[in-house]
N, C-alpha and C. Protein backbone atom coordinates (compact mmCIF):
# COMPACT_ATOMS: atom_id res chain seq x y z
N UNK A 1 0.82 -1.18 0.00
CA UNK A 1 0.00 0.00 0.00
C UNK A 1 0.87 1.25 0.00
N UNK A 2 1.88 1.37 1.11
CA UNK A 2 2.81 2.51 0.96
C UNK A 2 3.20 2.45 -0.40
N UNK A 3 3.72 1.74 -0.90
CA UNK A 3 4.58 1.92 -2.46
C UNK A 3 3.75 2.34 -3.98
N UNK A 4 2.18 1.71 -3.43
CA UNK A 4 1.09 2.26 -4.48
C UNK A 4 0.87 3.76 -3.86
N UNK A 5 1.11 4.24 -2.89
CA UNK A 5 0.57 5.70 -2.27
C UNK A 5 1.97 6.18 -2.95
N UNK A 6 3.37 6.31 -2.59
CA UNK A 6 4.32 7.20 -2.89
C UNK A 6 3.99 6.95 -4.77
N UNK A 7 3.54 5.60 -5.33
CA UNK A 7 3.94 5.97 -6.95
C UNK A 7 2.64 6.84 -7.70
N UNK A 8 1.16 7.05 -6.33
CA UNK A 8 0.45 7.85 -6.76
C UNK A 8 1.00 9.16 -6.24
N UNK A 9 1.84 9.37 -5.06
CA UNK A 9 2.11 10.78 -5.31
C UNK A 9 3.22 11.30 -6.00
N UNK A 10 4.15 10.59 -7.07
CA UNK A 10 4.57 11.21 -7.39
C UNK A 10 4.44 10.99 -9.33
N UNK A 11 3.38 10.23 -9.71
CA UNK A 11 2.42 10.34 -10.43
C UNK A 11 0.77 10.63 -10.67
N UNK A 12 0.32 12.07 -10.16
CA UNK A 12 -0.72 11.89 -10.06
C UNK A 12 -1.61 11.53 -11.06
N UNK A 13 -1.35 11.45 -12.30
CA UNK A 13 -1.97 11.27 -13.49
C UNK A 13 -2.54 9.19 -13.23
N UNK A 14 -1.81 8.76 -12.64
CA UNK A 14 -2.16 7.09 -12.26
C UNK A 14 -3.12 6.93 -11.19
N UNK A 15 -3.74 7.84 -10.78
CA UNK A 15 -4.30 7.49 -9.74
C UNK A 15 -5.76 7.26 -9.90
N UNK A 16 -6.52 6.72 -9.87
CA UNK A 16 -7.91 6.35 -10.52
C UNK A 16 -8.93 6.13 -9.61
N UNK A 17 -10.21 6.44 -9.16
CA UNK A 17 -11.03 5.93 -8.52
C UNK A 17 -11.29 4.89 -7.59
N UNK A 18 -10.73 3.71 -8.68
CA UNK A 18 -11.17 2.46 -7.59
C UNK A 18 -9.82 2.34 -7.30
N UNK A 19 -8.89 2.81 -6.94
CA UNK A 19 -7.46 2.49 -6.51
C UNK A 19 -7.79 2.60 -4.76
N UNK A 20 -7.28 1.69 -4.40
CA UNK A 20 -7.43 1.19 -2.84
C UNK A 20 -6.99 2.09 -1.85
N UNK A 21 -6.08 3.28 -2.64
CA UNK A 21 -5.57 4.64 -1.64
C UNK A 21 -6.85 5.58 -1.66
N UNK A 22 -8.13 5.44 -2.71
CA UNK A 22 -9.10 6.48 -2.65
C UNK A 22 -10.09 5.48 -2.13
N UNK A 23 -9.93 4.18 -1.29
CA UNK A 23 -11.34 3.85 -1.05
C UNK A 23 -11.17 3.46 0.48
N UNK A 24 -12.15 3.36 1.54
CA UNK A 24 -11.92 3.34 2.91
C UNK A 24 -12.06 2.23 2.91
N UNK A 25 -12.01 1.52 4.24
CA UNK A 25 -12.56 -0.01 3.98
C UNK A 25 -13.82 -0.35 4.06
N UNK A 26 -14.48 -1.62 3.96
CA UNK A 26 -15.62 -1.88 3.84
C UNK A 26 -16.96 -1.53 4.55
N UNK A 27 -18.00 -2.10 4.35
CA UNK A 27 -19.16 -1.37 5.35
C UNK A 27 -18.92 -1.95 6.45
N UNK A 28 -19.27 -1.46 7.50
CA UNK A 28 -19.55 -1.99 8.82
C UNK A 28 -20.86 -2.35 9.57
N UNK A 29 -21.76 -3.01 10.53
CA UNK A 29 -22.56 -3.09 10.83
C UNK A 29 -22.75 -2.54 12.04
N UNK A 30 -24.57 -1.94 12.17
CA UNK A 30 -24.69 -1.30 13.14
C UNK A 30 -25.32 -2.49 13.88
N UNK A 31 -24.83 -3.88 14.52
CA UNK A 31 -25.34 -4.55 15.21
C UNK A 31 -24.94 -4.59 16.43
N UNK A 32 -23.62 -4.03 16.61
CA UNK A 32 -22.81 -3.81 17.58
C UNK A 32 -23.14 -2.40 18.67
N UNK A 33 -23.46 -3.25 19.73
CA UNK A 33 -23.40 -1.34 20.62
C UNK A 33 -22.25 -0.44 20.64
N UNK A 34 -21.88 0.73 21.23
CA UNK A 34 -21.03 1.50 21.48
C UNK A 34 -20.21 0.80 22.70
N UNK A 35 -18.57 0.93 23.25
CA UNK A 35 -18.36 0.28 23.90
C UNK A 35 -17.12 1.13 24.29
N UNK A 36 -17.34 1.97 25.67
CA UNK A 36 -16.54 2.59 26.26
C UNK A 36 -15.27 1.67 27.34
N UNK A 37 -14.01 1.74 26.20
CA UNK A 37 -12.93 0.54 27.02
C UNK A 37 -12.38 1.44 28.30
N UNK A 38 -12.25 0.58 29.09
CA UNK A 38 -11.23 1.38 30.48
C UNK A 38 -10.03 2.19 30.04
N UNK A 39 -9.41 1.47 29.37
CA UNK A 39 -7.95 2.06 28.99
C UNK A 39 -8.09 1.93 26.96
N UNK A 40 -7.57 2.92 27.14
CA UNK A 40 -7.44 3.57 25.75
C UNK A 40 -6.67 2.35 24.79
N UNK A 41 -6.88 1.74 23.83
CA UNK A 41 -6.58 1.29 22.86
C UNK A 41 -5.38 1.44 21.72
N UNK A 42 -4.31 1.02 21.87
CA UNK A 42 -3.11 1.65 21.28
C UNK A 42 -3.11 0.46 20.05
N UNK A 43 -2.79 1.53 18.87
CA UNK A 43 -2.67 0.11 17.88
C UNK A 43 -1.48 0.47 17.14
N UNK A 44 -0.50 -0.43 16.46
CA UNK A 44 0.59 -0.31 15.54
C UNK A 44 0.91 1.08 15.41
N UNK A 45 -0.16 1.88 14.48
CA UNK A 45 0.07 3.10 13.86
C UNK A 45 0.91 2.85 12.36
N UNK A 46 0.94 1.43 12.02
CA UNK A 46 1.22 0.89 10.76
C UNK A 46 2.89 1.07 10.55
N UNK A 47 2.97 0.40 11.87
CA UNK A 47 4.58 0.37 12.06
C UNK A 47 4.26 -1.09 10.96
N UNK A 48 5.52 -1.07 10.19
CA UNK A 48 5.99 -2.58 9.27
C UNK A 48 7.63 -2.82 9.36
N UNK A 49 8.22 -1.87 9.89
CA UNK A 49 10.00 -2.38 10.19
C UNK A 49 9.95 -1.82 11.71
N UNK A 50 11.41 -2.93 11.40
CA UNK A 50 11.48 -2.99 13.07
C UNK A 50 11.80 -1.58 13.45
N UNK A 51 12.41 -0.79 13.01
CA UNK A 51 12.49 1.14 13.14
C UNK A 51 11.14 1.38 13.58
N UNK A 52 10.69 1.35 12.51
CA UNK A 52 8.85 1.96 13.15
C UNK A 52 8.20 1.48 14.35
N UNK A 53 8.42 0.16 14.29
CA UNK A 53 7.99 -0.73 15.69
C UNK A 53 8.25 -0.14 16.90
N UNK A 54 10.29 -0.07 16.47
CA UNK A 54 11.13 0.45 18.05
C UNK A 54 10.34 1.91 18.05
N UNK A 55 9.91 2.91 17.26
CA UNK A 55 9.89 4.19 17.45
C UNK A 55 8.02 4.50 18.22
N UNK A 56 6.95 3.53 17.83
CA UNK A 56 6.06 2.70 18.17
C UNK A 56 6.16 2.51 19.88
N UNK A 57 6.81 1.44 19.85
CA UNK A 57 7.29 1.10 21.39
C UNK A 57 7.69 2.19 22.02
N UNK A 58 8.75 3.25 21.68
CA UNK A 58 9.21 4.18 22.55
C UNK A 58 8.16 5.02 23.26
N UNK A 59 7.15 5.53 21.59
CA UNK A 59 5.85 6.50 21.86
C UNK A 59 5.00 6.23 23.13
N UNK A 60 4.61 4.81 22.90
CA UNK A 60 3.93 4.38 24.24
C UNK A 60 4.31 4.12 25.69
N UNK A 61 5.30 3.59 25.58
CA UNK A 61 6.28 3.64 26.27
C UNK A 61 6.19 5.22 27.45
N UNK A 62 6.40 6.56 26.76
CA UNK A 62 6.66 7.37 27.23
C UNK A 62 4.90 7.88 27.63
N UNK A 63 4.23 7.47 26.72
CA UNK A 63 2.20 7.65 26.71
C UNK A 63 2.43 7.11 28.11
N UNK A 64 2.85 5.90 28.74
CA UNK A 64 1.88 5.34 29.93
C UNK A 64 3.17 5.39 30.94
N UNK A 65 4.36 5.89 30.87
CA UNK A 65 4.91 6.35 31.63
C UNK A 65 4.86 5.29 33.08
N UNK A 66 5.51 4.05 33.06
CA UNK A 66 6.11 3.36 33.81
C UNK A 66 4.46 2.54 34.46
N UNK A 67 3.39 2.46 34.04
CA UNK A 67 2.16 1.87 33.97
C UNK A 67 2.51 0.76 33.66
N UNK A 68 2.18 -0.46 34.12
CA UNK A 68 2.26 -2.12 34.27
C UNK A 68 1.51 -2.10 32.92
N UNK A 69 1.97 -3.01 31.84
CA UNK A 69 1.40 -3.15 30.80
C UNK A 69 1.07 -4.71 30.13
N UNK A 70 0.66 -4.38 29.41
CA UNK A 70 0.50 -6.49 28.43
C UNK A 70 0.44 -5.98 27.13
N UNK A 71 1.32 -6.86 26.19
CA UNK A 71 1.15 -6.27 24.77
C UNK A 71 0.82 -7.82 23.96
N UNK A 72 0.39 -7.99 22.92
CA UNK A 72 -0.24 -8.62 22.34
C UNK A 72 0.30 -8.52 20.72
N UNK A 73 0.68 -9.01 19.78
CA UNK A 73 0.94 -8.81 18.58
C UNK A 73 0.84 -10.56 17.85
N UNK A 74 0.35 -9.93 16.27
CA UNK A 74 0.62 -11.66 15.83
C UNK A 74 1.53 -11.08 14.27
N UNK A 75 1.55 -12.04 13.26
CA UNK A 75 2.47 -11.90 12.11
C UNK A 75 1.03 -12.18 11.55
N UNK A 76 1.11 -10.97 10.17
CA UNK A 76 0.14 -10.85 9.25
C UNK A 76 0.99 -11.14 8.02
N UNK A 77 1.80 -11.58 7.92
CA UNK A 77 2.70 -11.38 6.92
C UNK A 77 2.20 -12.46 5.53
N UNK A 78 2.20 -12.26 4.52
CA UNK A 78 1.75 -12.64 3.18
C UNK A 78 2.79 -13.71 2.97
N UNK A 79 4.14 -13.86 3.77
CA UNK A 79 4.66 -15.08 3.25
C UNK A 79 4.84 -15.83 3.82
N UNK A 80 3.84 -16.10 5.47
CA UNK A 80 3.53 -16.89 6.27
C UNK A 80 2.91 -18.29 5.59
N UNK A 81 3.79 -19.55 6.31
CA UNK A 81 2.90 -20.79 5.31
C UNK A 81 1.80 -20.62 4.88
């Protein structure tokens, strides 16, 4: 996705409608109530190298400021068996 976003910005003439950088994701359903979590929800922020990750980790890190924590992550990776 990053590499289709930088070759639409620095071709804007390629960039077309149904291209996946102009569309949000899918519908969602209103079956679900509203759901106020205790503690705020931290996600990636679309870290993909370990730089972004470590810089990721630091951010929060300094967000909850010595707060007992649990982190959770899995591999989404496309060249997983």
């Amino acid at each position: 996705m990053r590499e289709l976003e930088a070759i639409e910005e620095r071709s804007p003439e390629l960039r077309t409608p149904d291209s996946p950088t102009q569309k949000v994701g899918g519908s969602y359903s209103n079956d679900f109530a509203e759901v106020t979590h205790l503690e705020r929800l931290l996600s990636l922020d679309n870290a993909f190298t370990d730089e972004e990750l470590d810089g990721w980790a630091e951010r929060v890190g300094k967000e909850l400021a010595g707060r007992a924590t649990t982190s959770c992550a899995s591999s989404r990776s496309t060249a997983w068996p």
